[in-house]
Protein backbone atom coordinates (compact mmCIF):
# COMPACT_ATOMS: atom_id res chain seq x y z
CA UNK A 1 39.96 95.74 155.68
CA UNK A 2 38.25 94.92 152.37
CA UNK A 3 39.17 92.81 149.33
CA UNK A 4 40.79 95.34 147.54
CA UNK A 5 43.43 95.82 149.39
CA UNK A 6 45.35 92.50 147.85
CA UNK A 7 44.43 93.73 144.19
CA UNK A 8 45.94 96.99 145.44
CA UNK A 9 49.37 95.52 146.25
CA UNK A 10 49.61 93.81 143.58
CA UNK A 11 49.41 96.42 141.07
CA UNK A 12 52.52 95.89 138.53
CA UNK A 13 50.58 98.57 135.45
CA UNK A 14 50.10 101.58 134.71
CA UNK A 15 46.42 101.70 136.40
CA UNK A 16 43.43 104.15 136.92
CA UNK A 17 41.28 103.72 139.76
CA UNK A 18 37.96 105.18 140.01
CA UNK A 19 34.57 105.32 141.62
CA UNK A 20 32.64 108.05 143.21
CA UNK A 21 33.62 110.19 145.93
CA UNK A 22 34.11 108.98 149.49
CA UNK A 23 34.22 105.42 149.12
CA UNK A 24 37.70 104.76 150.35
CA UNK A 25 39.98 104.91 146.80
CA UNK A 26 42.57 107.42 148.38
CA UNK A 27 42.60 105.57 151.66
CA UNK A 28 43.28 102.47 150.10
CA UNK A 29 45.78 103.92 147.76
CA UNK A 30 47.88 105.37 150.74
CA UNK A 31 47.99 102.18 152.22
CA UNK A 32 48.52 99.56 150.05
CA UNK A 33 50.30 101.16 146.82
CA UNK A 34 54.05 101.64 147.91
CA UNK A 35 54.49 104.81 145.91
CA UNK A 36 57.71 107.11 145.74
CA UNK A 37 55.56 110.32 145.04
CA UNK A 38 52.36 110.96 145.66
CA UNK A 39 50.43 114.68 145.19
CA UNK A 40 47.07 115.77 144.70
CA UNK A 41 45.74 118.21 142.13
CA UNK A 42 43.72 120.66 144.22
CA UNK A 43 40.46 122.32 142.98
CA UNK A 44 42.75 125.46 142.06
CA UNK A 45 45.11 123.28 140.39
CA UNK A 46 48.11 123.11 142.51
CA UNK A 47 49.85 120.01 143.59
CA UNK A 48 49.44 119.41 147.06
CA UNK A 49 52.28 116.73 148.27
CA UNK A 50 52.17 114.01 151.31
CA UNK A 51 54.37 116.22 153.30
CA UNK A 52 52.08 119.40 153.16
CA UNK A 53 53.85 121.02 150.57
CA UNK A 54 52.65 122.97 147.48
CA UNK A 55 53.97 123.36 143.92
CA UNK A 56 52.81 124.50 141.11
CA UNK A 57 50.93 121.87 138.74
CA UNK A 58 53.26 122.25 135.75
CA UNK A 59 56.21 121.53 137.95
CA UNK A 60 54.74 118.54 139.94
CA UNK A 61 53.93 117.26 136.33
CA UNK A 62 57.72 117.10 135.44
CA UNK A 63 58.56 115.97 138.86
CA UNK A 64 56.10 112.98 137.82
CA UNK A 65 57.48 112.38 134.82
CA UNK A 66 61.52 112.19 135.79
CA UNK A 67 60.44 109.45 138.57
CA UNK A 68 58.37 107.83 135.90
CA UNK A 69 61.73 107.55 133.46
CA UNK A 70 63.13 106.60 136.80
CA UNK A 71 61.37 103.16 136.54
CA UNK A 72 59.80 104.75 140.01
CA UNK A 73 56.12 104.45 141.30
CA UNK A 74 54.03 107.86 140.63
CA UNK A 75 50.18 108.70 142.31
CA UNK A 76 48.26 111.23 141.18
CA UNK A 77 45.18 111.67 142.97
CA UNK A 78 42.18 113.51 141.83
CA UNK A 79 43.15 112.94 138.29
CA UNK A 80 39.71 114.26 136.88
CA UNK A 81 40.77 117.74 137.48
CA UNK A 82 44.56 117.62 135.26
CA UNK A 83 44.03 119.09 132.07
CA UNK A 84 43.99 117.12 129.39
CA UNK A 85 46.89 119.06 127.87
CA UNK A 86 49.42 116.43 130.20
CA UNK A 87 47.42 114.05 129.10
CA UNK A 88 50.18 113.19 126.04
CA UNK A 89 53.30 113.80 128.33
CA UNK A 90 52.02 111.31 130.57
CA UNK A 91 51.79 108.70 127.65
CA UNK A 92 55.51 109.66 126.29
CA UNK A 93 56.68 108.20 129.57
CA UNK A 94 55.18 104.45 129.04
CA UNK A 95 55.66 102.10 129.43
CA UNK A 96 58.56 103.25 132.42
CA UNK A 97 57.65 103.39 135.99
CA UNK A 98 54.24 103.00 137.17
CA UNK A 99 51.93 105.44 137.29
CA UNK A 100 48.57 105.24 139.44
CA UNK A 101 45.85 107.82 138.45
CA UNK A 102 43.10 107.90 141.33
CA UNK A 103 39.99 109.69 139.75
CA UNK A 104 36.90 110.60 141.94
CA UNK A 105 34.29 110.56 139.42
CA UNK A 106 32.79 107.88 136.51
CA UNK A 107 33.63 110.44 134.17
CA UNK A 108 37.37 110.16 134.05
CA UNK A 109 37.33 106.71 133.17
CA UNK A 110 35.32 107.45 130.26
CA UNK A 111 37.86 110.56 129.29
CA UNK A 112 41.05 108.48 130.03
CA UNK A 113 39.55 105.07 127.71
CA UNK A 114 37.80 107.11 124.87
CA UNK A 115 39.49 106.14 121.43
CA UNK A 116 40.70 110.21 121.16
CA UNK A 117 42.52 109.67 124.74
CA UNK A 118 46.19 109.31 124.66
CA UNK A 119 45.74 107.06 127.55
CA UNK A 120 43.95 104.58 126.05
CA UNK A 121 45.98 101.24 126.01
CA UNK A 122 48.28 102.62 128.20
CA UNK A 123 46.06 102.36 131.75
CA UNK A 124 43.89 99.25 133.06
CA UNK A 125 40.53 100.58 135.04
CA UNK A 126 40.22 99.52 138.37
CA UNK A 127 36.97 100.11 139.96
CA UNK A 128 36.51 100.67 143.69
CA UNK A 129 32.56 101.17 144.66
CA UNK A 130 30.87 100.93 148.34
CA UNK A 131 32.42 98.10 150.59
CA UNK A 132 31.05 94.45 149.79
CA UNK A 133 28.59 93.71 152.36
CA UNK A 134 30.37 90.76 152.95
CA UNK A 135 33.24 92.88 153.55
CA UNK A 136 32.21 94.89 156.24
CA UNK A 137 29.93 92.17 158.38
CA UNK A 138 32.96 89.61 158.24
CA UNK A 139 34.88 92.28 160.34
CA UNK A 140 31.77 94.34 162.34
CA UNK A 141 29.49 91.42 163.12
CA UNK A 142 26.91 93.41 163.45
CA UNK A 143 24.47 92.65 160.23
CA UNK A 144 22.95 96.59 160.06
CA UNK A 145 26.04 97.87 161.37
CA UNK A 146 27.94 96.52 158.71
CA UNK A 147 25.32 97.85 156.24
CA UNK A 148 25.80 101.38 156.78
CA UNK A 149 29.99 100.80 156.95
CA UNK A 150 29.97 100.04 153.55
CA UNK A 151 29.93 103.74 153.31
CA UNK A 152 33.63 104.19 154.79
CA UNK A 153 33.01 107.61 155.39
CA UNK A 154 30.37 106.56 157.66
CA UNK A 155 32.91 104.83 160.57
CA UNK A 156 33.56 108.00 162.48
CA UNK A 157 30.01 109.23 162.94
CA UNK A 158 27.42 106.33 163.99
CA UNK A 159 28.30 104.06 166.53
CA UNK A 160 25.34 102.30 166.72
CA UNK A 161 21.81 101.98 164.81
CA UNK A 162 20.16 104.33 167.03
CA UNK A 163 22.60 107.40 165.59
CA UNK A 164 20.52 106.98 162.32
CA UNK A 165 17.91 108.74 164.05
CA UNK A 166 19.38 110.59 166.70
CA UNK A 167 22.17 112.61 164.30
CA UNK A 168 19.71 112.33 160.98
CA UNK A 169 19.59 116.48 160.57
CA UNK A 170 23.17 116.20 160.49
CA UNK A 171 23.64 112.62 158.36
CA UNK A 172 21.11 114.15 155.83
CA UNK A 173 23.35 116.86 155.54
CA UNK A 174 26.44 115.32 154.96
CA UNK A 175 24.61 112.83 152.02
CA UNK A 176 23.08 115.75 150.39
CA UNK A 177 26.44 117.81 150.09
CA UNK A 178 27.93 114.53 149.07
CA UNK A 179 25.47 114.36 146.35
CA UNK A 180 26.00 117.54 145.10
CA UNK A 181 29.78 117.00 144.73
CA UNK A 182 29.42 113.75 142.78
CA UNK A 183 27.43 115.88 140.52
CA UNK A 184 30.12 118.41 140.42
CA UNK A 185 32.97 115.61 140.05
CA UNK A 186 30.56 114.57 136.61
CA UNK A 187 30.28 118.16 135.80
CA UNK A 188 26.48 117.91 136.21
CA UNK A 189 24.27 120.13 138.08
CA UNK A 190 22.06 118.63 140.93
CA UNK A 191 18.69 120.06 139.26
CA UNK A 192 15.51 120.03 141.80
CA UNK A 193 14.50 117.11 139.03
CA UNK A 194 17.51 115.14 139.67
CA UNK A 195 16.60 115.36 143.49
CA UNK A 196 13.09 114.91 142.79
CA UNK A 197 14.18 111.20 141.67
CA UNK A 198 16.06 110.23 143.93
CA UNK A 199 13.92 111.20 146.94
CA UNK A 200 11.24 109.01 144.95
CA UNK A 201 13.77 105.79 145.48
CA UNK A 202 14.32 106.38 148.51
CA UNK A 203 11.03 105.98 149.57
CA UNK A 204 10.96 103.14 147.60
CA UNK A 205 9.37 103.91 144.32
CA UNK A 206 11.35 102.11 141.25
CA UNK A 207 8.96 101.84 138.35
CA UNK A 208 9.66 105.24 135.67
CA UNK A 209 6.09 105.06 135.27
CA UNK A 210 4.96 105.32 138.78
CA UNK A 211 7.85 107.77 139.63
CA UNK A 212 7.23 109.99 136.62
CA UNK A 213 3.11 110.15 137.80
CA UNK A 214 4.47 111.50 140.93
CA UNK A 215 6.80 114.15 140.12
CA UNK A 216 4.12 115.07 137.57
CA UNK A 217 1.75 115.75 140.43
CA UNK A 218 4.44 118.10 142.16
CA UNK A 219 4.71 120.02 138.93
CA UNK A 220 7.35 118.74 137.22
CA UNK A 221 7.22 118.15 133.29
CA UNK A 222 8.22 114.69 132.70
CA UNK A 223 7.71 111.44 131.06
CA UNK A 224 8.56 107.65 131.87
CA UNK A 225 10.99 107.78 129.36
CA UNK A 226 12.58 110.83 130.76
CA UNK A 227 12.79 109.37 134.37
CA UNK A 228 14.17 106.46 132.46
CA UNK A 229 16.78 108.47 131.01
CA UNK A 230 17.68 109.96 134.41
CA UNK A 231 18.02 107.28 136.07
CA UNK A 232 20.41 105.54 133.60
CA UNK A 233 22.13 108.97 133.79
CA UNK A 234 22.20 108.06 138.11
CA UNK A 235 23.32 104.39 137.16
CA UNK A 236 26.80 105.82 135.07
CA UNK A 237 27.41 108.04 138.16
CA UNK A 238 27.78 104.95 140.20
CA UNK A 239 24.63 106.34 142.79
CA UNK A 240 21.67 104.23 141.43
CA UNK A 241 22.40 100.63 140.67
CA UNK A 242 19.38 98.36 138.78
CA UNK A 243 18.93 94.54 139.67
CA UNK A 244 16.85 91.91 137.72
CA UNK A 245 13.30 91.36 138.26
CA UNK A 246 12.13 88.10 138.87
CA UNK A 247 8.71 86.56 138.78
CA UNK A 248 6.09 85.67 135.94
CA UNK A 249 3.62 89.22 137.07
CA UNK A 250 7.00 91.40 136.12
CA UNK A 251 6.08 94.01 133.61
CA UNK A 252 9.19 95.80 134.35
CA UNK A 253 12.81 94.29 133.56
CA UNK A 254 14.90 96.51 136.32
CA UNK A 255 13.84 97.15 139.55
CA UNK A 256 16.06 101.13 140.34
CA UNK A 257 17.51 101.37 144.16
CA UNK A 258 19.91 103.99 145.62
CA UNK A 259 23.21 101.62 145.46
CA UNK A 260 24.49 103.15 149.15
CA UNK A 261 22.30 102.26 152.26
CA UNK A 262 23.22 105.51 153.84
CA UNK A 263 22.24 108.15 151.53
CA UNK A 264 18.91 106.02 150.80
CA UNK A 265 18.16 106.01 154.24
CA UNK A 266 18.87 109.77 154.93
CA UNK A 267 17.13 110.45 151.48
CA UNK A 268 14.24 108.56 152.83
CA UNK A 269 14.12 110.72 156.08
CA UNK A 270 14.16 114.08 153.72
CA UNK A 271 11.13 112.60 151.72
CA UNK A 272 9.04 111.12 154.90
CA UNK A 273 10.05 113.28 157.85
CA UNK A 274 11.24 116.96 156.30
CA UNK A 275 14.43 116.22 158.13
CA UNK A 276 16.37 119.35 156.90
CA UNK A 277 13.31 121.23 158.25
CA UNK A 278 11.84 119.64 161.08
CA UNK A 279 15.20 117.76 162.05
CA UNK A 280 13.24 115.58 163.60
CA UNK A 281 12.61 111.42 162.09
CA UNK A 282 10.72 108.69 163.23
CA UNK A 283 10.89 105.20 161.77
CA UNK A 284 13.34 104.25 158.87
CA UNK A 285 13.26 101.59 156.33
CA UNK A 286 16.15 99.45 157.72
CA UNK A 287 14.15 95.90 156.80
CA UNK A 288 14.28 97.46 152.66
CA UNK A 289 17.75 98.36 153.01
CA UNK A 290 19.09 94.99 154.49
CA UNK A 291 17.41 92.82 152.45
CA UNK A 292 19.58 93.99 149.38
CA UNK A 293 22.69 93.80 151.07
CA UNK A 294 22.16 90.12 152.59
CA UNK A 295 21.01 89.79 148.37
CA UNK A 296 24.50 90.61 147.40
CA UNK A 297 26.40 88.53 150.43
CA UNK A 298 24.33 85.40 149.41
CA UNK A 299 24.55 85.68 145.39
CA UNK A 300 28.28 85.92 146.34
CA UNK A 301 28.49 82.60 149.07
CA UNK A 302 26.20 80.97 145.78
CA UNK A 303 27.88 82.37 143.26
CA UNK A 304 23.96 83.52 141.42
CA UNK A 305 22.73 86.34 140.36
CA UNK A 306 20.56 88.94 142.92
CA UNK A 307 17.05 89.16 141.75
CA UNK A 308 14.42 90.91 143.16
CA UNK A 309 10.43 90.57 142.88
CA UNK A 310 8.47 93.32 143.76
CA UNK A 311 4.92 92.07 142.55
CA UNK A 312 5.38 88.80 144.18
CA UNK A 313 6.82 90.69 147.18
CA UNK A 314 10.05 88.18 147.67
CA UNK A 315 12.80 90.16 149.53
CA UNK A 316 15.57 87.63 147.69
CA UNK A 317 15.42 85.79 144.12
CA UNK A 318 18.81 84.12 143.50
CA UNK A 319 19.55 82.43 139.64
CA UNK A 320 21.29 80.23 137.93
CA UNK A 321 20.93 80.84 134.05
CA UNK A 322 18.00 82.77 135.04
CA UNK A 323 16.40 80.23 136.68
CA UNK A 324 15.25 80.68 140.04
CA UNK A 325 17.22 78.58 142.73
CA UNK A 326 15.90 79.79 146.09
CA UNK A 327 14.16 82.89 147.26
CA UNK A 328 14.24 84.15 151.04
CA UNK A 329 12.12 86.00 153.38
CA UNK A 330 14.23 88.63 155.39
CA UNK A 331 13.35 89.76 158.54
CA UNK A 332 15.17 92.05 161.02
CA UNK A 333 13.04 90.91 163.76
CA UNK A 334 11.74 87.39 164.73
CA UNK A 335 9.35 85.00 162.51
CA UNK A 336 5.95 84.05 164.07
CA UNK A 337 4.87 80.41 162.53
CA UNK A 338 2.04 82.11 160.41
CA UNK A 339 4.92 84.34 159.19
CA UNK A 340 6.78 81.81 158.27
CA UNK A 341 4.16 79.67 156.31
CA UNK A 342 3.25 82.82 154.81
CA UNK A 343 6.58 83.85 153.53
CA UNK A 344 7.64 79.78 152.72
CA UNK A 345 3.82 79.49 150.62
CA UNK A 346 4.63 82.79 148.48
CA UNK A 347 7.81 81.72 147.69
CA UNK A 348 7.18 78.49 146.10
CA UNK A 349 3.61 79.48 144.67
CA UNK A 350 6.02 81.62 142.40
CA UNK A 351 7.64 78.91 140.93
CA UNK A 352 11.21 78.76 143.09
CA UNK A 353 11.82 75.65 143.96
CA UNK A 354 13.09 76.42 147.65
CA UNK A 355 12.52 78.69 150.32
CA UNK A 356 14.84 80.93 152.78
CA UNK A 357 14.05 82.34 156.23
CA UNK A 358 16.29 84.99 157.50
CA UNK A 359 15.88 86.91 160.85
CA UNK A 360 18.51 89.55 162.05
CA UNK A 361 17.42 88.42 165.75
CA UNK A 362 17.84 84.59 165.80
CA UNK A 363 18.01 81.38 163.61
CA UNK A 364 14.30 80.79 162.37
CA UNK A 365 12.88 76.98 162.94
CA UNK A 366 10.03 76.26 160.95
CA UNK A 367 11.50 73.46 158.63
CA UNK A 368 12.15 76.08 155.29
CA UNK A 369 15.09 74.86 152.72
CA UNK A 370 17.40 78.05 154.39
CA UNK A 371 17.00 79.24 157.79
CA UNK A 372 19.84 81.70 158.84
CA UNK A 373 20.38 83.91 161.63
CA UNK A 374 22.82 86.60 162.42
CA UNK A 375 25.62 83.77 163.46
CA UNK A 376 24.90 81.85 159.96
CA UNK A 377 25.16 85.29 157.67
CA UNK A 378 28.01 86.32 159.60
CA UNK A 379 29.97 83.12 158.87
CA UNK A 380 28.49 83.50 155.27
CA UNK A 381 30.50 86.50 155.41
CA UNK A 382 33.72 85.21 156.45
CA UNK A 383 33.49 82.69 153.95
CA UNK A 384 32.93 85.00 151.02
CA UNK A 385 35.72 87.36 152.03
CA UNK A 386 38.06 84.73 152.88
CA UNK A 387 37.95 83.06 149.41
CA UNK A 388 37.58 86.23 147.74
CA UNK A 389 41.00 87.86 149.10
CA UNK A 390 42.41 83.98 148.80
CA UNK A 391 41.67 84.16 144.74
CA UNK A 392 43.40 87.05 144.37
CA UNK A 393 46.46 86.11 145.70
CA UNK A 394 47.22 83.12 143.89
C-alpha cells in the first residue's frame, strides 16, 4: 500500500496521471479508481479492454465519449500514444463524466498542459514517481528491503538482499530494457552518450565537470555544459533527480543521483563488474544508496529539506530556510567509538549545529543529538505514512 492510493479514490476531475514506466500508475489505477470502462491504447493503436477484448481505436474513442455524456467514469491508459487528433473530442465532452488519462511518460503531461492543447484547463496532473521510502519500510520492515521495493516492479524478483548479486545478469537486464523504453515513451533515443552518463552516476560521479573529463577520456566529444544539459534532459524524464548541496567548500549547487535505487545499483554493476559480460558482481554500493532514501524518510518525519555534502562527506544535511538543522552519519553496519567521534566531529566542524548516528544493524550509543536504529527508522516510517494518508483524507 502507498499514499496514493487515498488521493486515488478520491479523484472527483477530470485528471491525468503520469510518471515513468513501471512505477505502479496502472496498478494503482485498477485498484482504487472505480471506473465503468477502462481500455488501453496498444503500441499498434488498438484498444485493448479489461475483459481481453479488442476494438478498433476510433470506436473505443466513441465508446469513451457516450459514457463520458453518460456522467460515467472513463480510463484510458497509455494516453501518450492517442493521437492528438481526439485530443478536441475529448474536450467537447467536459465537463461530463470523468475521465482519467494514465500516461507512461513526462512527455504527455507537457503535450496535454501546453497552451496549444485542448486539454489544458480541462485535466489536473497527478504525479505518481517511485514509492516513498517511507512507504515501503512502514510495510517491509526491512530498511534495504524496502529500498529496492520502491521500484514496484521489483516485488516479484528479489526476495532478499543477497538476489542483488546472485540474479544481477538478469536485474541489469531488466533496468537496461527499462531504460530504453522510457526513452522510447519520451521519443528519445538511448545514445551510447546518454548511457555513458548514467553509468558515470552510478558509480557515483555527480559533478558535469568531473563526469564530462571522463567520458572525454573514453572518446566522447563533450563539455560540462553539455553533460549539464543531459542531465537536466535525465531530470524531465523523471530518471535523474538533483538535491541541494550543503556545506561552505560547495562549488557546485546540485549534487545529480539516479532517482531509483535499483537501476543505480544494477547500473553500478555494468560500470564496475561488466555484468552483461562477465555476469558475474562482487560488492555493491548499498551504504550510497540508503543513505538517500533514509534522507528523504527523515526530511519527511522533519518536515526539511534533503541536503547533501559531498566535500564535507556528510551522508545527511537536513534545512530549515536553508539553514542546517542536523546532519547524520549512516551506516549499514555497526559504529565503533572512533567512528562515531569521527562522524559526530565532522559534522559539527561544518557548522550544523547537531549530529545523527544511524546504523542499519542496531541503535548507536555514543551520546550524538540522533541515534537511530532499524526499530527507530522503521517507526519513523510509520509515522510519516500514517499522517501522510491521514492528511489526505480529511
Amino acid at each position: 500500500m502507498r499514499r496514493e492510493y487515498k488521493e486515488l479514490e478520491k479523484i472527483d476531475s477530470w485528471t491525468l496521471i503520469y510518471g515513468r514506466r513501471k512505477v505502479g500508475k496502472s496498478f494503482l489505477v485498477r485498484k482504487y479508481v472505480k471506473s465503468d470502462i477502462y481500455f488501453i491504447i496498444t503500441r499498434d493503436l488498438q484498444a485493448y479492454y479489461l475483459d481481453g477484448s479488442f476494438k478498433r481505436l476510433d470506436e473505443a474513442f466513441s465508446h469513451a465519449i457516450k459514457y463520458l455524456n453518460n456522467d460515467k467514469v472513463v480510463v484510458i491508459d497509455e494516453f501518450q500514444r492517442m493521437p492528438e487528433k481526439y485530443w478536441d473530442g475529448l474536450a467537447g465532452a467536459h465537463p461530463k463524466g470523468r475521465l482519467i488519462l494514465v500516461g507512461s511518460s513526462f512527455r504527455i503531461s507537457r503535450q496535454v498542459l501546453d497552451k496549444k492543447s485542448p486539454l489544458l484547463g480541462l485535466v489536473l496532473p497527478f504525479k505518481i514517481d517511485i514509492i516513498k521510502y517511507s512507504d515501503t519500510l512502514s510495510q517491509v520492515k526491512d530498511p534495504l528491503l524496502s529500498m529496492i521495493y520502491r521500484d514496484p516492479w521489483t516485488i516479484n524478483f528479489v526476495r532478499g538482499i543477497d538476489d542483488l548479486r546472485d540474479k544481477a545478469y538478469q536485474l541489469f537486464t531488466v533496468t537496461k530494457a527499462l531504460i530504453g523504453e522510457i526513452f522510447e515513451e519520451e521519443e528519445r533515443q538511448l545514445t551510447n552518450l546518454y548511457e555513458a552518463v548514467l553509468l558515470s552516476l552510478a558509480e557515483g560521479e555527480w559533478n558535469t565537470s568531473t563526469i564530462s573529463g571522463v567520458l572525454t577520456s573514453r572518446g566522447f566529444n563533450v563539455t560540462p555544459s553539455t553533460i549539464s544539459s543531459y542531465l537536466e534532459t535525465l531530470v524531465n524524464m523523471g530518471l535523474v533527480e538533483k538535491l541541494p548541496i550543503y556545506g561552505e567548500k560547495r562549488r557546485a549547487r546540485w549534487y545529480y543521483k539516479i532517482t531509483s535505487p535499483i537501476i543505480s545499483l544494477m547500473f553500478y554493476a555494468e560500470a564496475k563488474y561488466n555484468v552483461s559480460f562477465t555476469q558475474d558482481v562482487g560488492e555493491l554500493p548499498l551504504g550510497r544508496e540508503i543513505q538517500f532514501s533514509i534522507g528523504e524518510l527523515l526530511a519527511e518525519k522533519y518536515n526539511a529539506t534533503f541536503a547533501y555534502s559531498p566535500y564535507e562527506d556528510i551522508d545527511v544535511v537536513l534545512l530549515k530556510k536553508n539553514r542546517p538543522i542536523i546532519g547524520y552519519e549512516v551506516k549499514i553496519g555497526e559504529f565503533s567509538r572512533a567512528d562515531a567521534e569521527r562522524a559526530i566531529e565532522r559534522i559539527r566542524s561544518a557548522g550544523i549545529p547537531k549530529a545523527g548516528l544511524i546504523s542499519l544493524k542496531e541503535r548507536p550509543n555514543f551520546n550524538a543529538d540522533e541515534e537511530l536504529g532499524p526499530e527507530e527508522l522503521i517507526n519513523y516510517a510509520e509515522e510519516v505514512f500514517k499522517r501522510n494518508v491521514s492528511e489526505l483524507i480529511y
